[in-house]
PDB file of N, CA and C in Angstrom:
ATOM      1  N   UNK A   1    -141.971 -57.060 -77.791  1.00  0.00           N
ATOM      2  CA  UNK A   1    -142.780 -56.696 -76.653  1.00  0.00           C
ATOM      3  C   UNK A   1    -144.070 -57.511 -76.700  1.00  0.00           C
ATOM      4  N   UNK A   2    -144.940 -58.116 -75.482  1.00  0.00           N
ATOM      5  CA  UNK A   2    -145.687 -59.130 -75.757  1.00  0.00           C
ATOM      6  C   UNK A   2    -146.523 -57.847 -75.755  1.00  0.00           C
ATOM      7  N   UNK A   3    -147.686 -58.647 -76.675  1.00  0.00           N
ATOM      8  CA  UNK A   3    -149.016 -58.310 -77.325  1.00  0.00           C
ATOM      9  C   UNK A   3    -148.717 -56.892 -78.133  1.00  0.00           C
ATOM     10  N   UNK A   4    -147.164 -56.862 -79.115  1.00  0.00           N
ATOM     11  CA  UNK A   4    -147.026 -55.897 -80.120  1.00  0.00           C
ATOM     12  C   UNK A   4    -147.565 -56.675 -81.609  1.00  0.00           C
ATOM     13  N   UNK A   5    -147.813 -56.123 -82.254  1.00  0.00           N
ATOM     14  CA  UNK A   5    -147.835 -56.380 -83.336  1.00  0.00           C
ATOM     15  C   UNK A   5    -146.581 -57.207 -84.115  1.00  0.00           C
ATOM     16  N   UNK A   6    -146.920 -58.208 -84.983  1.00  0.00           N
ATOM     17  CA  UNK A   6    -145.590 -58.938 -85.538  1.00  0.00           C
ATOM     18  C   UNK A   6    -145.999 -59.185 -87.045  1.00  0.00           C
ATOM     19  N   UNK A   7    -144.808 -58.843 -87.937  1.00  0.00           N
ATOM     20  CA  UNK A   7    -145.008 -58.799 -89.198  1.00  0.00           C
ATOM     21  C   UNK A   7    -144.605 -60.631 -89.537  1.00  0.00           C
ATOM     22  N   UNK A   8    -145.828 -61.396 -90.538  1.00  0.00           N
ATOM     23  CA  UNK A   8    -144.843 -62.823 -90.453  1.00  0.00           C
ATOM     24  C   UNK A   8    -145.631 -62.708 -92.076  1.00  0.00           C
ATOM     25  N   UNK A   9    -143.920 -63.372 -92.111  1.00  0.00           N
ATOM     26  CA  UNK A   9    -143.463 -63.645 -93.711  1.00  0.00           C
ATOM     27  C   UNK A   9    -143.701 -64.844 -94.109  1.00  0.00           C
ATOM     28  N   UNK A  10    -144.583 -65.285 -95.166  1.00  0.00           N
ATOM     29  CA  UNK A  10    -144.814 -66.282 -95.498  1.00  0.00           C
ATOM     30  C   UNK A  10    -143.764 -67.186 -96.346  1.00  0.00           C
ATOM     31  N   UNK A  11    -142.798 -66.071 -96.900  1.00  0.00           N
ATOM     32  CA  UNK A  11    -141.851 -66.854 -97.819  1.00  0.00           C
ATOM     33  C   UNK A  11    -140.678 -66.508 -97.295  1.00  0.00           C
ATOM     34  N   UNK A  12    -139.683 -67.053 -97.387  1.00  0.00           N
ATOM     35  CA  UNK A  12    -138.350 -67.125 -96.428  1.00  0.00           C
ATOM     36  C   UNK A  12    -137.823 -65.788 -98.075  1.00  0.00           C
ATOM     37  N   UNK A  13    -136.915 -64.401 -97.213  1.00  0.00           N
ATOM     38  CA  UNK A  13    -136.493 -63.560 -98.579  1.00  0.00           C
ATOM     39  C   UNK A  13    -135.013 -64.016 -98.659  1.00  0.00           C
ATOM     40  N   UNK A  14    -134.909 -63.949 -99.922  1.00  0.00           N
ATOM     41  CA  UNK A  14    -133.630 -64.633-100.421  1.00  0.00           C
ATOM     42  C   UNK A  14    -132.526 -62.822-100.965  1.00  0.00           C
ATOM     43  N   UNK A  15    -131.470 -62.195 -99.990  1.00  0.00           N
ATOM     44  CA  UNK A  15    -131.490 -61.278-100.915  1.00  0.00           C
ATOM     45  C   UNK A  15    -129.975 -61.798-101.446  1.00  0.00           C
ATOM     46  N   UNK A  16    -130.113 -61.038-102.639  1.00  0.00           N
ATOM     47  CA  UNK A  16    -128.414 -60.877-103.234  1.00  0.00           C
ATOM     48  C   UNK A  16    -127.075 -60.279-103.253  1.00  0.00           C
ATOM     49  N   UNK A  17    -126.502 -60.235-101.805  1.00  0.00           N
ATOM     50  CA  UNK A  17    -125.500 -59.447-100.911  1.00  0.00           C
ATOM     51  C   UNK A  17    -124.528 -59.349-101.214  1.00  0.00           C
ATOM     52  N   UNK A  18    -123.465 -58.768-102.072  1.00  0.00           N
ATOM     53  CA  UNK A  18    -122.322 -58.902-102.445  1.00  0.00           C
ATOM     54  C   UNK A  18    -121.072 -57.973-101.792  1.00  0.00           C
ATOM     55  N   UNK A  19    -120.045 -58.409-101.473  1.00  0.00           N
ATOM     56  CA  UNK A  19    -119.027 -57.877-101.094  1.00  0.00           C
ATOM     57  C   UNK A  19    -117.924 -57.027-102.430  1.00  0.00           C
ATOM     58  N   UNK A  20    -118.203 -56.034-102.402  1.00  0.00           N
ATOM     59  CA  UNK A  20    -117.129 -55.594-103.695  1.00  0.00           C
ATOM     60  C   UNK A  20    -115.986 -55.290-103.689  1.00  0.00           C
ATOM     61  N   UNK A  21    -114.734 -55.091-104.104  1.00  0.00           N
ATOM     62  CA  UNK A  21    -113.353 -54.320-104.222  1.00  0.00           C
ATOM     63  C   UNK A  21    -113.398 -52.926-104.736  1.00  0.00           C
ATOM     64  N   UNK A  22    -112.924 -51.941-104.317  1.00  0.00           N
ATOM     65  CA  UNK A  22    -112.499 -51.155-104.866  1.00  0.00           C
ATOM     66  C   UNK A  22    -111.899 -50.858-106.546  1.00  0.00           C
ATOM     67  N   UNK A  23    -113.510 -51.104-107.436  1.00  0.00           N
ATOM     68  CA  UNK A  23    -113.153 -50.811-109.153  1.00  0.00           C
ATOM     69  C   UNK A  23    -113.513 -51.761-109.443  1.00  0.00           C
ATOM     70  N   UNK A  24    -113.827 -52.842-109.321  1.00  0.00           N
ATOM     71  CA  UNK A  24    -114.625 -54.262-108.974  1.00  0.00           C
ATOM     72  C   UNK A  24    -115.824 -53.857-109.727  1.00  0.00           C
ATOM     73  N   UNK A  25    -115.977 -54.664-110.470  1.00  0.00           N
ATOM     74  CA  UNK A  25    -117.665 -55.051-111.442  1.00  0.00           C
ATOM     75  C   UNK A  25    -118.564 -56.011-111.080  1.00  0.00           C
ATOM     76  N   UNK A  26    -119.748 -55.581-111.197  1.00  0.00           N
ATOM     77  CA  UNK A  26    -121.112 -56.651-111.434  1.00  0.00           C
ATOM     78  C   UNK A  26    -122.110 -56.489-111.854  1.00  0.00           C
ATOM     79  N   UNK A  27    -122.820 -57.639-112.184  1.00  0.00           N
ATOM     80  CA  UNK A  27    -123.837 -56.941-113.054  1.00  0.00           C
ATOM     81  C   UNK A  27    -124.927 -57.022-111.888  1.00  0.00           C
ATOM     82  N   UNK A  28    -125.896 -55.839-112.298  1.00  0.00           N
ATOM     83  CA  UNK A  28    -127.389 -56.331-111.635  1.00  0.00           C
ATOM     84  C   UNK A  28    -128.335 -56.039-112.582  1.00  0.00           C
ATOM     85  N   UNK A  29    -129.235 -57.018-112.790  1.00  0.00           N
ATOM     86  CA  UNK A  29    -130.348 -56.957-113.627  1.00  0.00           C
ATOM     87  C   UNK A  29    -129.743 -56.304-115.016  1.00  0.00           C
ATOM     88  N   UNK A  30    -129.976 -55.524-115.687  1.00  0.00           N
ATOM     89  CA  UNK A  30    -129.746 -54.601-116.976  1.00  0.00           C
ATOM     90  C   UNK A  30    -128.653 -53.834-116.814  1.00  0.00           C
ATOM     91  N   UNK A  31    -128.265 -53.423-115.687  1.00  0.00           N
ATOM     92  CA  UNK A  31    -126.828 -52.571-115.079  1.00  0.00           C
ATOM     93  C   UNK A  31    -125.561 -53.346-114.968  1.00  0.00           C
ATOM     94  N   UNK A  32    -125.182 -52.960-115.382  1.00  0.00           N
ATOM     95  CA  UNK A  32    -123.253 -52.799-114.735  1.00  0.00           C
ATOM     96  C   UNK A  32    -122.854 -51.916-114.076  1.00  0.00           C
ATOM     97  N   UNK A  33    -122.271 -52.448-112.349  1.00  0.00           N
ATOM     98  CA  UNK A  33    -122.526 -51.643-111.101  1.00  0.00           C
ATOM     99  C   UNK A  33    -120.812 -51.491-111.167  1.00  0.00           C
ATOM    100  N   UNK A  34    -120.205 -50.561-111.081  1.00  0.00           N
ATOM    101  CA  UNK A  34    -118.873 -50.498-110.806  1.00  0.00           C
ATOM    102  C   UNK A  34    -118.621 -50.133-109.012  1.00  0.00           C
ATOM    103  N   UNK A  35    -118.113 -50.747-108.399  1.00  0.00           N
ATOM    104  CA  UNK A  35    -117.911 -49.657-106.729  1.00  0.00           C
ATOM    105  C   UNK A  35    -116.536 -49.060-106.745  1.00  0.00           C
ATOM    106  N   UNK A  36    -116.606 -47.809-106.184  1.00  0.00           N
ATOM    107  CA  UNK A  36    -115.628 -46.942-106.312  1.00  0.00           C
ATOM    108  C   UNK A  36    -115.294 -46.195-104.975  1.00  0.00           C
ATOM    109  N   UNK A  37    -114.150 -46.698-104.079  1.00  0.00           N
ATOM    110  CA  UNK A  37    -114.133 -46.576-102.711  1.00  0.00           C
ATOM    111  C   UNK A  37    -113.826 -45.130-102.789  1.00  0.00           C
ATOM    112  N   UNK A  38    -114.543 -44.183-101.694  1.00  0.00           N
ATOM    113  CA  UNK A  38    -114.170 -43.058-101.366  1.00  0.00           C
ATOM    114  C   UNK A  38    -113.508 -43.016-100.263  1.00  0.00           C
ATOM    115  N   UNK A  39    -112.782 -42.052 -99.997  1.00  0.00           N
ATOM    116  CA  UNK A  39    -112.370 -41.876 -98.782  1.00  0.00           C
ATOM    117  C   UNK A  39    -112.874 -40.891 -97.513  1.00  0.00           C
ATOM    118  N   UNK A  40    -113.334 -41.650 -96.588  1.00  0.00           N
ATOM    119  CA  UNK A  40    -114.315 -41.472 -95.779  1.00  0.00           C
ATOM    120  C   UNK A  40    -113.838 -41.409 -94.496  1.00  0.00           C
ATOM    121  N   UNK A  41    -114.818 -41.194 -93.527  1.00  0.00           N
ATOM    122  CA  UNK A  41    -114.619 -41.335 -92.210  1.00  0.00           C
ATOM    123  C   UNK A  41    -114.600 -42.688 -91.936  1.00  0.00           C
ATOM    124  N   UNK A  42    -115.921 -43.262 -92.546  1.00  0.00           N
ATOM    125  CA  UNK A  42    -116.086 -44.361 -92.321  1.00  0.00           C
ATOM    126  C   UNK A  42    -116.345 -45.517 -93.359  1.00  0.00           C
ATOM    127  N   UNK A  43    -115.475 -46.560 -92.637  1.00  0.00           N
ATOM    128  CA  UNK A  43    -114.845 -47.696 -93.845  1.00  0.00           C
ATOM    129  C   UNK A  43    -115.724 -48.247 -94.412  1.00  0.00           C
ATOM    130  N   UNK A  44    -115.598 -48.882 -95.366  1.00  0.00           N
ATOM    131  CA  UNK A  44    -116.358 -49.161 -96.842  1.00  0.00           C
ATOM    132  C   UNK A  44    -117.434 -48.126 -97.392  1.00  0.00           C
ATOM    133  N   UNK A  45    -117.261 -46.861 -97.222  1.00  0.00           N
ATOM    134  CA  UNK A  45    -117.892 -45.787 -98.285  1.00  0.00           C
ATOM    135  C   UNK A  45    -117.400 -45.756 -99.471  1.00  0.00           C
ATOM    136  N   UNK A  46    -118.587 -45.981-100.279  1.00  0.00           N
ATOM    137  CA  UNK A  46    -118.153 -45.865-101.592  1.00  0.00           C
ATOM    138  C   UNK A  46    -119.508 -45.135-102.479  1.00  0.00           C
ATOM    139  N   UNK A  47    -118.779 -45.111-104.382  1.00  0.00           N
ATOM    140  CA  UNK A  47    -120.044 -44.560-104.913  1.00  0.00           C
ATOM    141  C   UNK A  47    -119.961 -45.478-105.513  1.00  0.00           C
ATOM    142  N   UNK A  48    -120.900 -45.495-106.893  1.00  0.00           N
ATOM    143  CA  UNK A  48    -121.076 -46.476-107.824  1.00  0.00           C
ATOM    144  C   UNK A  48    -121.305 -45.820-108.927  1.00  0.00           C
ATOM    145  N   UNK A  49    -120.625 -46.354-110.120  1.00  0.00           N
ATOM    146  CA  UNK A  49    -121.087 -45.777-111.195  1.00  0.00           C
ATOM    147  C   UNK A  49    -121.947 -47.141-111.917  1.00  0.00           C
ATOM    148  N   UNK A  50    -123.369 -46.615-111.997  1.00  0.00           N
ATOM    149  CA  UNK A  50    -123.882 -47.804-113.000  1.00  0.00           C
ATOM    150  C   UNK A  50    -124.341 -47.521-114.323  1.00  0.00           C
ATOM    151  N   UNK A  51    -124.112 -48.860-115.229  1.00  0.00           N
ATOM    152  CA  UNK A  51    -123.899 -48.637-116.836  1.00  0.00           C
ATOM    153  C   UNK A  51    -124.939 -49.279-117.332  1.00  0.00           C
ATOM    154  N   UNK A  52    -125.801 -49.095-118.715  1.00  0.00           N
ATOM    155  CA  UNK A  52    -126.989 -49.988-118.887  1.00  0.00           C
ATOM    156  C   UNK A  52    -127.093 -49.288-120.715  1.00  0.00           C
ATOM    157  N   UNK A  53    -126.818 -50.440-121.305  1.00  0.00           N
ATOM    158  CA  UNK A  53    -126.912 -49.938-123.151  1.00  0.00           C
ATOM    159  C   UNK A  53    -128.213 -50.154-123.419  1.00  0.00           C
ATOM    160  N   UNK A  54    -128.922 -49.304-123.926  1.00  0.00           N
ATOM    161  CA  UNK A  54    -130.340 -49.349-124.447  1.00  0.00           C
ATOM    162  C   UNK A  54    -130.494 -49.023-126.003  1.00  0.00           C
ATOM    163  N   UNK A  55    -131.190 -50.049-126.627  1.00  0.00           N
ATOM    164  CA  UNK A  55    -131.626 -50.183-127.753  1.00  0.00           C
ATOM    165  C   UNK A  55    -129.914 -49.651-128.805  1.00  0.00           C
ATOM    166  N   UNK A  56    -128.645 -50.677-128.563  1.00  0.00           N
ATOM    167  CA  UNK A  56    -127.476 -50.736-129.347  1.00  0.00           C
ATOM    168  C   UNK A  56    -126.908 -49.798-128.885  1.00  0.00           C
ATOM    169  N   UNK A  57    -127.389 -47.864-128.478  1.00  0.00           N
ATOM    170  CA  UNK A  57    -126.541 -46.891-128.227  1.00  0.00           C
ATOM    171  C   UNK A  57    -125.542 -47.174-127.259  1.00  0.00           C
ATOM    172  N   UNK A  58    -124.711 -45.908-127.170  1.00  0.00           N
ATOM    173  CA  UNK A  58    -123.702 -46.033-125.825  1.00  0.00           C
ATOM    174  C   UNK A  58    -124.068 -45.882-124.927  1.00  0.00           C
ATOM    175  N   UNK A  59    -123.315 -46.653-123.715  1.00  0.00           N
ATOM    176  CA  UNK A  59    -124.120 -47.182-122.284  1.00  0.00           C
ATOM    177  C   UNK A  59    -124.149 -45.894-122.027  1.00  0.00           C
ATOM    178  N   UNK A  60    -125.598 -45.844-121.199  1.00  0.00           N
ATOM    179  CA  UNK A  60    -125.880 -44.565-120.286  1.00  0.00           C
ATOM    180  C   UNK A  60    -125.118 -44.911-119.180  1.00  0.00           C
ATOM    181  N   UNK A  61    -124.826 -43.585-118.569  1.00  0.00           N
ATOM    182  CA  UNK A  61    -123.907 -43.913-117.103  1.00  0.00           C
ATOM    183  C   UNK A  61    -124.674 -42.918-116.324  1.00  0.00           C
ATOM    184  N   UNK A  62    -125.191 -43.473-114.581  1.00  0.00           N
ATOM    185  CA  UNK A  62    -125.254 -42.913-113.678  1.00  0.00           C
ATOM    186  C   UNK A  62    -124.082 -42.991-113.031  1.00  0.00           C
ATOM    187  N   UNK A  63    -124.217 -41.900-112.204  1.00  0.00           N
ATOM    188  CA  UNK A  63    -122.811 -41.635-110.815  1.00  0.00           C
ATOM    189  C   UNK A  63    -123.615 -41.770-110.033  1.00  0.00           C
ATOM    190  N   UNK A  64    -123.625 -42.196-108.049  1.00  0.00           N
ATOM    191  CA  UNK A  64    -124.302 -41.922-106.704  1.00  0.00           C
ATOM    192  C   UNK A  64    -123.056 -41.790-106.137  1.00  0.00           C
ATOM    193  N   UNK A  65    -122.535 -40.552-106.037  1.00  0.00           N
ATOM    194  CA  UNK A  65    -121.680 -40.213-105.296  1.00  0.00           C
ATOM    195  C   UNK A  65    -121.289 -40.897-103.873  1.00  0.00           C
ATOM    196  N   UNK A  66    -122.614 -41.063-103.108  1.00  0.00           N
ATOM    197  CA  UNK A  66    -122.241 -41.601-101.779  1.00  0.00           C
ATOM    198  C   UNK A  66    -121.858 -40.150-101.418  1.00  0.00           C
ATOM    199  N   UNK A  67    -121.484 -40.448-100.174  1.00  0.00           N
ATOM    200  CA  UNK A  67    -121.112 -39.243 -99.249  1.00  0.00           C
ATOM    201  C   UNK A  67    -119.583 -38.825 -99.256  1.00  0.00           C
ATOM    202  N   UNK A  68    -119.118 -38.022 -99.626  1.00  0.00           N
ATOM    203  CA  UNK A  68    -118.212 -37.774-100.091  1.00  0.00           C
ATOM    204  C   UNK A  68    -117.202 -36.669 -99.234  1.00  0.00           C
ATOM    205  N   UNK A  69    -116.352 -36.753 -98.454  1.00  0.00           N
ATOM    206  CA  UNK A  69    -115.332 -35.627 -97.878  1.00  0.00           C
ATOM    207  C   UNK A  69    -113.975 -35.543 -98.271  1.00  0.00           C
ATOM    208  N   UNK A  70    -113.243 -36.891 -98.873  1.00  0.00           N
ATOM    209  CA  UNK A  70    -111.894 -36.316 -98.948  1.00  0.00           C
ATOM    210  C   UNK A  70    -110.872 -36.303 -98.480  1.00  0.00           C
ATOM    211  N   UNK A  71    -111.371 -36.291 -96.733  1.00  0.00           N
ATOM    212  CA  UNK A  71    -110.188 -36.403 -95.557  1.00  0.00           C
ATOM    213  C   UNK A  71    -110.448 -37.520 -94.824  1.00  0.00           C
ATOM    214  N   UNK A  72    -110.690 -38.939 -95.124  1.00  0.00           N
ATOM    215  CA  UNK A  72    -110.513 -39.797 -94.868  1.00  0.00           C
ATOM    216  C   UNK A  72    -108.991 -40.507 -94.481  1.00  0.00           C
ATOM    217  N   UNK A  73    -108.807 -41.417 -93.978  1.00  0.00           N
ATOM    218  CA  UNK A  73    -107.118 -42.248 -93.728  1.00  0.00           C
ATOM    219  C   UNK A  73    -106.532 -42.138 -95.344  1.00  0.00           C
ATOM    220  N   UNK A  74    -107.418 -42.760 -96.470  1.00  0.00           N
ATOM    221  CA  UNK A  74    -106.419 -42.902 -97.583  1.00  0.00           C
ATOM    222  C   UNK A  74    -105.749 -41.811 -98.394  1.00  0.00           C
ATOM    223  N   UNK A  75    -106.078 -40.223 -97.714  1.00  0.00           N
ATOM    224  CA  UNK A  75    -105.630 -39.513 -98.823  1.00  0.00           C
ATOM    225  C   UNK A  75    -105.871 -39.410-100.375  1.00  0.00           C
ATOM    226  N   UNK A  76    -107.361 -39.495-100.342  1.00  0.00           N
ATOM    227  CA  UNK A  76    -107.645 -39.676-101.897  1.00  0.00           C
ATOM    228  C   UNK A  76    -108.331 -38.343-102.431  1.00  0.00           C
ATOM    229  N   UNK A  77    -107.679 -37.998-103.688  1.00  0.00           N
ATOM    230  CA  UNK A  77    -108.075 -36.834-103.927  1.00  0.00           C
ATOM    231  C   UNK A  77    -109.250 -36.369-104.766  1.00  0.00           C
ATOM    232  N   UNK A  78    -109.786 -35.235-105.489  1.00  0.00           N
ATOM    233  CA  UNK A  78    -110.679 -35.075-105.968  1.00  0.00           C
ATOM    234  C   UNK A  78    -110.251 -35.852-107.810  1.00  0.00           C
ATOM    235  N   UNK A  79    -109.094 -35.344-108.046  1.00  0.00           N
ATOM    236  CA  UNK A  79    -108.530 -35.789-108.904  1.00  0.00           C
ATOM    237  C   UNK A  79    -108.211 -37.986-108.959  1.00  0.00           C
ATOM    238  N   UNK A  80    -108.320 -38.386-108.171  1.00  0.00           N
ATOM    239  CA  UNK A  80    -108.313 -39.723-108.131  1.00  0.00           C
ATOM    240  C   UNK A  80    -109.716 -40.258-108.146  1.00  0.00           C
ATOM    241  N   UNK A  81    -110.626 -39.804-107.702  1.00  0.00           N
ATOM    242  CA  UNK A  81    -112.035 -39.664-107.735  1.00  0.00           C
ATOM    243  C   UNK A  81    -112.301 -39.623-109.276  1.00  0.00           C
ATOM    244  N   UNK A  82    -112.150 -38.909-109.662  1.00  0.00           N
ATOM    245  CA  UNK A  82    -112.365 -38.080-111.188  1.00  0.00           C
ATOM    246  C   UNK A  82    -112.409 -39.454-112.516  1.00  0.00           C
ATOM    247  N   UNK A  83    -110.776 -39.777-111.878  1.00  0.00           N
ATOM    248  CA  UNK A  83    -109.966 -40.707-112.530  1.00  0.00           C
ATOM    249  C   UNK A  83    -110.996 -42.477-112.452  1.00  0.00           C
ATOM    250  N   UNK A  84    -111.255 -42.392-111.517  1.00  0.00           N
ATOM    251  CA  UNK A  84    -111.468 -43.282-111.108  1.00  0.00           C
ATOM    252  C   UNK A  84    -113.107 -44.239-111.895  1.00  0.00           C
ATOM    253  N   UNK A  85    -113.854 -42.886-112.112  1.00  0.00           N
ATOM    254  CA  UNK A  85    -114.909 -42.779-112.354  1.00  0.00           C
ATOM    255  C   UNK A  85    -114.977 -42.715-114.144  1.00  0.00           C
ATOM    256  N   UNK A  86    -114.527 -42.168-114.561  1.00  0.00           N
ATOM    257  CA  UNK A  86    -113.924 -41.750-115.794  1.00  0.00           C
ATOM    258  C   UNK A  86    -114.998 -40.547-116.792  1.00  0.00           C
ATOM    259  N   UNK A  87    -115.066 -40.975-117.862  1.00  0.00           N
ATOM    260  CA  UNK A  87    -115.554 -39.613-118.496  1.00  0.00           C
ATOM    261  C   UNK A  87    -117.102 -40.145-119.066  1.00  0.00           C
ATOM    262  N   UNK A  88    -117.677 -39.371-119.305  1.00  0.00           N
ATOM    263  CA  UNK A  88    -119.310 -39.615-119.554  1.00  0.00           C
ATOM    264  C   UNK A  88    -120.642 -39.947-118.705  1.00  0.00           C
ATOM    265  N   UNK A  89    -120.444 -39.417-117.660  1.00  0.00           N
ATOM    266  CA  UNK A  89    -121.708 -39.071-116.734  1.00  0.00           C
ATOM    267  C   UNK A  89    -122.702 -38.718-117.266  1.00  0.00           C
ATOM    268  N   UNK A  90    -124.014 -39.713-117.469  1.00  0.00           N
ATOM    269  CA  UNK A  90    -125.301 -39.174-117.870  1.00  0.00           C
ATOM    270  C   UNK A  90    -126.050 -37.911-116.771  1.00  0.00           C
ATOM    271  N   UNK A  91    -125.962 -38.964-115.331  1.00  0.00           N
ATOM    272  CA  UNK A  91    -126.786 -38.573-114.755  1.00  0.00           C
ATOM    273  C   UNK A  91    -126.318 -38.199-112.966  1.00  0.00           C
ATOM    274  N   UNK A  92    -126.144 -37.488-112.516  1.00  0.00           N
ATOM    275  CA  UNK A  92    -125.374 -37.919-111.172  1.00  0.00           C
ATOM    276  C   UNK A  92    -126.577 -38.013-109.816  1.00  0.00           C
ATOM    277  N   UNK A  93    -126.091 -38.642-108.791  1.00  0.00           N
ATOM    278  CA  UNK A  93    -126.976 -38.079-107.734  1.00  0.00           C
ATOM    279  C   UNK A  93    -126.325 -38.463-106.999  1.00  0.00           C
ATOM    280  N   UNK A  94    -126.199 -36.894-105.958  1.00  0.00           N
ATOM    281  CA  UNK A  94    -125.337 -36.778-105.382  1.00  0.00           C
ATOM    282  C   UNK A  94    -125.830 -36.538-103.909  1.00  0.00           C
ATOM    283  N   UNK A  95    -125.389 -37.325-103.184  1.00  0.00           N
ATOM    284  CA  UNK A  95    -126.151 -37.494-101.576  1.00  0.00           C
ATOM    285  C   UNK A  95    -125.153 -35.849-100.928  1.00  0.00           C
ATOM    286  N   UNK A  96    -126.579 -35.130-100.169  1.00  0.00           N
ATOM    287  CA  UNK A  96    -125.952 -33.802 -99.788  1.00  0.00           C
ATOM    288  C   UNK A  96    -125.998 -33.764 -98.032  1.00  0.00           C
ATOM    289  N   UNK A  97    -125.672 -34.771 -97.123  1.00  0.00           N
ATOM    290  CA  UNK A  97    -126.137 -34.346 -95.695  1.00  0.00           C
ATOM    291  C   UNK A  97    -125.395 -32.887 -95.200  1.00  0.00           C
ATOM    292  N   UNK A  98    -126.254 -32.213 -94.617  1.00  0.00           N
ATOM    293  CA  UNK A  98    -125.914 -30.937 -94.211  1.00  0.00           C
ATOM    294  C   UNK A  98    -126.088 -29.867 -94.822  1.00  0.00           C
ATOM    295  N   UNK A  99    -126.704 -29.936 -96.051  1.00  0.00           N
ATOM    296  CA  UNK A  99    -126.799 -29.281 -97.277  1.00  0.00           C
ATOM    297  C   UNK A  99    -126.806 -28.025 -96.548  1.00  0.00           C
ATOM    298  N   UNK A 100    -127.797 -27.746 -95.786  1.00  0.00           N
ATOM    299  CA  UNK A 100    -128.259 -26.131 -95.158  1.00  0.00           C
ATOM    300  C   UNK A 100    -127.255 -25.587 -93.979  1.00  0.00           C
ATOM    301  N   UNK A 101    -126.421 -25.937 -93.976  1.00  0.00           N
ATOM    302  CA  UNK A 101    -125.255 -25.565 -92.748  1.00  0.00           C
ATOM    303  C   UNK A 101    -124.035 -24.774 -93.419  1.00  0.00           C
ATOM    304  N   UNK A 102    -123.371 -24.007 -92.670  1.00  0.00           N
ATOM    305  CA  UNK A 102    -122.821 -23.170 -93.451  1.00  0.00           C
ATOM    306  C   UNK A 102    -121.373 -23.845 -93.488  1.00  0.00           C
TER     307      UNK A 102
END
């Protein structure tokens, strides 16, 4: 809109965009990002489990669930989810939309 305000960037941003597979690895920075397709309404929902070893111990693991229902096209269950993700969750966070609805 003329005479709005305009944000100008002095340095051109370079970001690091990656396309993942379903169980597919990468690293970012100190993490190891796993993506883990859910089955959704809508296509490419997924969570991530990320991994990061500090000072020799065993890798800590976060979960981000992503948004999660279940009754998506692929038929994927809570149990394939489970599987998928595997065992030793440090930390989870789990996205809740609707939380207050019955």
């Amino acid at each position: 809109m003329p005479g709005s305000p305009k944000i100008e960037h002095k340095e051109i941003l370079v970001r690091d965009c990656r396309v993942l597979e379903d169980g597919e690895e990468t690293d970012i920075g100190n993490f190891r990002a796993t993506m883990i397709e859910v089955d959704y309404s809508v296509p490419g929902a997924s969570s991530y489990v990320l991994a990061c070893q500090v000072n020799n111990n065993k890798p800590f693991r976060i979960l981000y669930t992503g948004d999660l229902r279940f009754h998506g096209i692929k038929g994927t269950t809570i149990d394939d989810y489970v599987k998928a993700i595997g065992a030793g969750i440090d930390i989870l966070i789990c996205e809740g939309t609707r939380i207050d609805s019955d």
